[in-house]
Protein backbone atom coordinates (compact mmCIF):
# COMPACT_ATOMS: atom_id res chain seq x y z
CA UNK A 1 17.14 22.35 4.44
CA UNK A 2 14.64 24.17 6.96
CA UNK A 3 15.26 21.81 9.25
CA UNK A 4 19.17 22.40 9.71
CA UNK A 5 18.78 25.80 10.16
CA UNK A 6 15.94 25.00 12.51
CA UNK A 7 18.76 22.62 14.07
CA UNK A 8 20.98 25.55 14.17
CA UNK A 9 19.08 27.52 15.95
CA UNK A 10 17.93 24.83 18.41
CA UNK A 11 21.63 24.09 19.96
CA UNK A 12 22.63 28.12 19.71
CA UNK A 13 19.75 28.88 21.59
CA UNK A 14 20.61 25.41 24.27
CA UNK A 15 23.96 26.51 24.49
CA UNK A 16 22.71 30.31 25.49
CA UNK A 17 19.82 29.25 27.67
CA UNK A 18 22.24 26.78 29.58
CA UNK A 19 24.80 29.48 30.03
CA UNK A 20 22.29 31.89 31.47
CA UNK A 21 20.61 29.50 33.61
CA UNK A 22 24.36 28.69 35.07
CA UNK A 23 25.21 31.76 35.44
CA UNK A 24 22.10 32.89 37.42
CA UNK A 25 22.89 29.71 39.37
CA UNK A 26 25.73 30.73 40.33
CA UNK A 27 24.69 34.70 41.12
CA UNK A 28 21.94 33.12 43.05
CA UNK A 29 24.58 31.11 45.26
CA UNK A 30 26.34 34.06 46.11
CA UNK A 31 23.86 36.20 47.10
CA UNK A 32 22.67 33.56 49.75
CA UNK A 33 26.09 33.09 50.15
CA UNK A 34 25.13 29.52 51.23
CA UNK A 35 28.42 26.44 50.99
CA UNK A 36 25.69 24.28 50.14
CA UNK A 37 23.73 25.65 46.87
CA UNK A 38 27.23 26.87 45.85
CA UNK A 39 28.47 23.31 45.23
CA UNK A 40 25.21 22.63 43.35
CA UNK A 41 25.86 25.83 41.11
CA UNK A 42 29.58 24.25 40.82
CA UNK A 43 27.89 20.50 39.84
CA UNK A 44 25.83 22.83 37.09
CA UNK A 45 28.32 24.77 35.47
CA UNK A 46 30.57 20.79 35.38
CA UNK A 47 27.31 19.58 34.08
CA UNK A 48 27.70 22.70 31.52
CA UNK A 49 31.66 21.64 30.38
CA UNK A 50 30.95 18.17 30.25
CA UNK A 51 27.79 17.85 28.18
CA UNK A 52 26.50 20.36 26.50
CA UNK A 53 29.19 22.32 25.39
CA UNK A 54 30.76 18.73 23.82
CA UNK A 55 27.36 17.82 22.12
CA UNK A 56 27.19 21.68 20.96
CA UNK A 57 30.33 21.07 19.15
CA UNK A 58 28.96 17.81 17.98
CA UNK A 59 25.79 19.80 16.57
CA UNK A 60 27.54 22.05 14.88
CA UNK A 61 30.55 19.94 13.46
CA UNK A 62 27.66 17.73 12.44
CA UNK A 63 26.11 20.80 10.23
CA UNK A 64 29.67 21.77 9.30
CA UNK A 65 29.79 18.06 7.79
CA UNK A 66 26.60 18.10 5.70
CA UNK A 67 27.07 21.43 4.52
CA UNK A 68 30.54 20.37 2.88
CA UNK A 69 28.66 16.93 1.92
CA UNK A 70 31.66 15.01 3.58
CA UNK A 71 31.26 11.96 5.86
CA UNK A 72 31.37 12.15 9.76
CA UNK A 73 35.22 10.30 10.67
CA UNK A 74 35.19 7.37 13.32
CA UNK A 75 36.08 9.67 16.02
CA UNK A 76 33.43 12.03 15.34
CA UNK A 77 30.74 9.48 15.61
CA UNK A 78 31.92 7.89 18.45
CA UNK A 79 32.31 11.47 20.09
CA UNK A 80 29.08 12.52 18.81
CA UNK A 81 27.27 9.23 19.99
CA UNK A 82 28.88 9.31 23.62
CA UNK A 83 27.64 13.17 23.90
CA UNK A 84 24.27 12.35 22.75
CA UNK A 85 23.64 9.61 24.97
CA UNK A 86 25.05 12.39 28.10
CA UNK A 87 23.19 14.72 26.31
CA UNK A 88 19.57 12.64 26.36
CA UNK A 89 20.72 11.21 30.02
CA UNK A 90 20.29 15.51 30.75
CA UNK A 91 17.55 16.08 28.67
CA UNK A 92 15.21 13.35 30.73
CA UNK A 93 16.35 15.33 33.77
CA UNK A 94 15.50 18.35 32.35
CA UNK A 95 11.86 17.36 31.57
CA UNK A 96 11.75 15.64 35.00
CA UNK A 97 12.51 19.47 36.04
CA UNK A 98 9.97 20.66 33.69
CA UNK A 99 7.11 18.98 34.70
CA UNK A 100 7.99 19.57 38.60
CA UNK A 101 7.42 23.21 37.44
CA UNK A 102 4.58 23.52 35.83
CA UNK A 103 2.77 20.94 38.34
CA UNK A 104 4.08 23.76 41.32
CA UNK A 105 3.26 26.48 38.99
CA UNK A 106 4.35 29.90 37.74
CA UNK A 107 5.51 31.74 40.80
CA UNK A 108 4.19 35.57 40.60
CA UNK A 109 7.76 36.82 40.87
CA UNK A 110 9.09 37.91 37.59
CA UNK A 111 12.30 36.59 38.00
CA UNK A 112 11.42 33.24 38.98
CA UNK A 113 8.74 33.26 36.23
CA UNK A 114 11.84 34.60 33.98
CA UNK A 115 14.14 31.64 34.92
CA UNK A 116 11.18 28.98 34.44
CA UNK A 117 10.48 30.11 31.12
CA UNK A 118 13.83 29.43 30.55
CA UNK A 119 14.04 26.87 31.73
CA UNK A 120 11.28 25.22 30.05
CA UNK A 121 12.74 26.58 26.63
CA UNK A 122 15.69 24.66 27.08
CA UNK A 123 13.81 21.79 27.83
CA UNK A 124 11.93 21.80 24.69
CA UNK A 125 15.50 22.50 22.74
CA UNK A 126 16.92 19.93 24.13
CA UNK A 127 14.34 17.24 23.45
CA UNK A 128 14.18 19.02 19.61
CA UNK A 129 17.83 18.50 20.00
CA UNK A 130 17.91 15.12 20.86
CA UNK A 131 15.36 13.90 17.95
CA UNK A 132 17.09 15.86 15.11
CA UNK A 133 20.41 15.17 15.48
CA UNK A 134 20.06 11.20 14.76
CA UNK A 135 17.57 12.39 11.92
CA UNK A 136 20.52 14.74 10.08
CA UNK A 137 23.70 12.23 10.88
CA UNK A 138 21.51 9.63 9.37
CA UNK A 139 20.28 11.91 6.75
CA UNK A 140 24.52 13.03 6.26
CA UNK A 141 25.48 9.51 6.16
CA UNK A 142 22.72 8.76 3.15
CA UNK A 143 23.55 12.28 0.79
CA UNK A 144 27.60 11.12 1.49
CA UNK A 145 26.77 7.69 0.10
CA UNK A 146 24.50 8.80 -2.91
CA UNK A 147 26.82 11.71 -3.35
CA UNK A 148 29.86 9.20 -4.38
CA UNK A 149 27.55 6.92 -5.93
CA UNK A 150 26.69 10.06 -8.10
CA UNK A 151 30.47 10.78 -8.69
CA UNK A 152 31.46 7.33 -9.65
CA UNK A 153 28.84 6.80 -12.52
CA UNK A 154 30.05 10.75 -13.30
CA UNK A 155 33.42 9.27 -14.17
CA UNK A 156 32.25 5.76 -15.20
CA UNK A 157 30.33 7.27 -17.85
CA UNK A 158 33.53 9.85 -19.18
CA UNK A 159 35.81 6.98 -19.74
């Protein structure tokens, strides 16, 4: 159970990183006031609407599932699987990102060193994301099965 609230955690703290890291994005585009890195703040925050805020609702209706020990319907696995394959397409990106920098290194400026760090945290809660979630919908889909496998032999057993 540590781990789901771990989990929970992991994609509140995404979603927040990936809205503050959009919306200094976009600041930063209009204080340069520059077409160019405007349109790249607009691909971001798209980025933003498209993936993660679907796979955050996939996390958490995910947890909402195993909590209530129900099982995940067709169009919640499908939508979950298509936003976790986005969502991993991102996440190589993002550690692609990563590693460009930490090989430049920590700039002295403690904003940019502010925005790195958070940058690298989403990173790392992304990749935890990524791992975990086929772990618990596999883990969901077991408890649903033993859990009605439980309940049958419960009534089996009263008649």
């Amino acid at each position: 159970m540590k781990s789901k609230k771990i989990f929970e955690i992991s994609y509140i703290l995404n979603f927040i990183l990936s809205f503050f890291l959009i919306c200094e994005g976009i600041s930063f585009s209009f204080e340069k006031k520059n077409p160019g890195e405007f349109s790249i703040a607009m691909i971001f925050l798209a980025l933003f609407l498209v993936i993660i805020v679907p796979f955050n609702w996939a996390c958490y209706s995910l947890i909402r599932k195993y909590k209530l020990s129900e099982q995940l319907s067709k169009k919640g696995k499908v939508f979950g699987a298509i936003t976790y394959i986005l969502f991993a397409i991102l996440t190589v990106l993002l550690i692609a990102g990563s590693v460009s920098l930490i090989y430049r290194g920590l700039d002295k400026n403690i904003y940019h060193t502010l925005y790195t760090v958070s940058f690298l945290c989403m990173t790392v809660t992304a990749i935890y994301l990524c791992i975990l979630y086929w772990i618990i919908r596999k883990k969901t889909k077991s408890d649903v099965v033993n859990n009605d496998v439980l309940s049958q032999l419960g009534t089996e057993s009263e008649n």
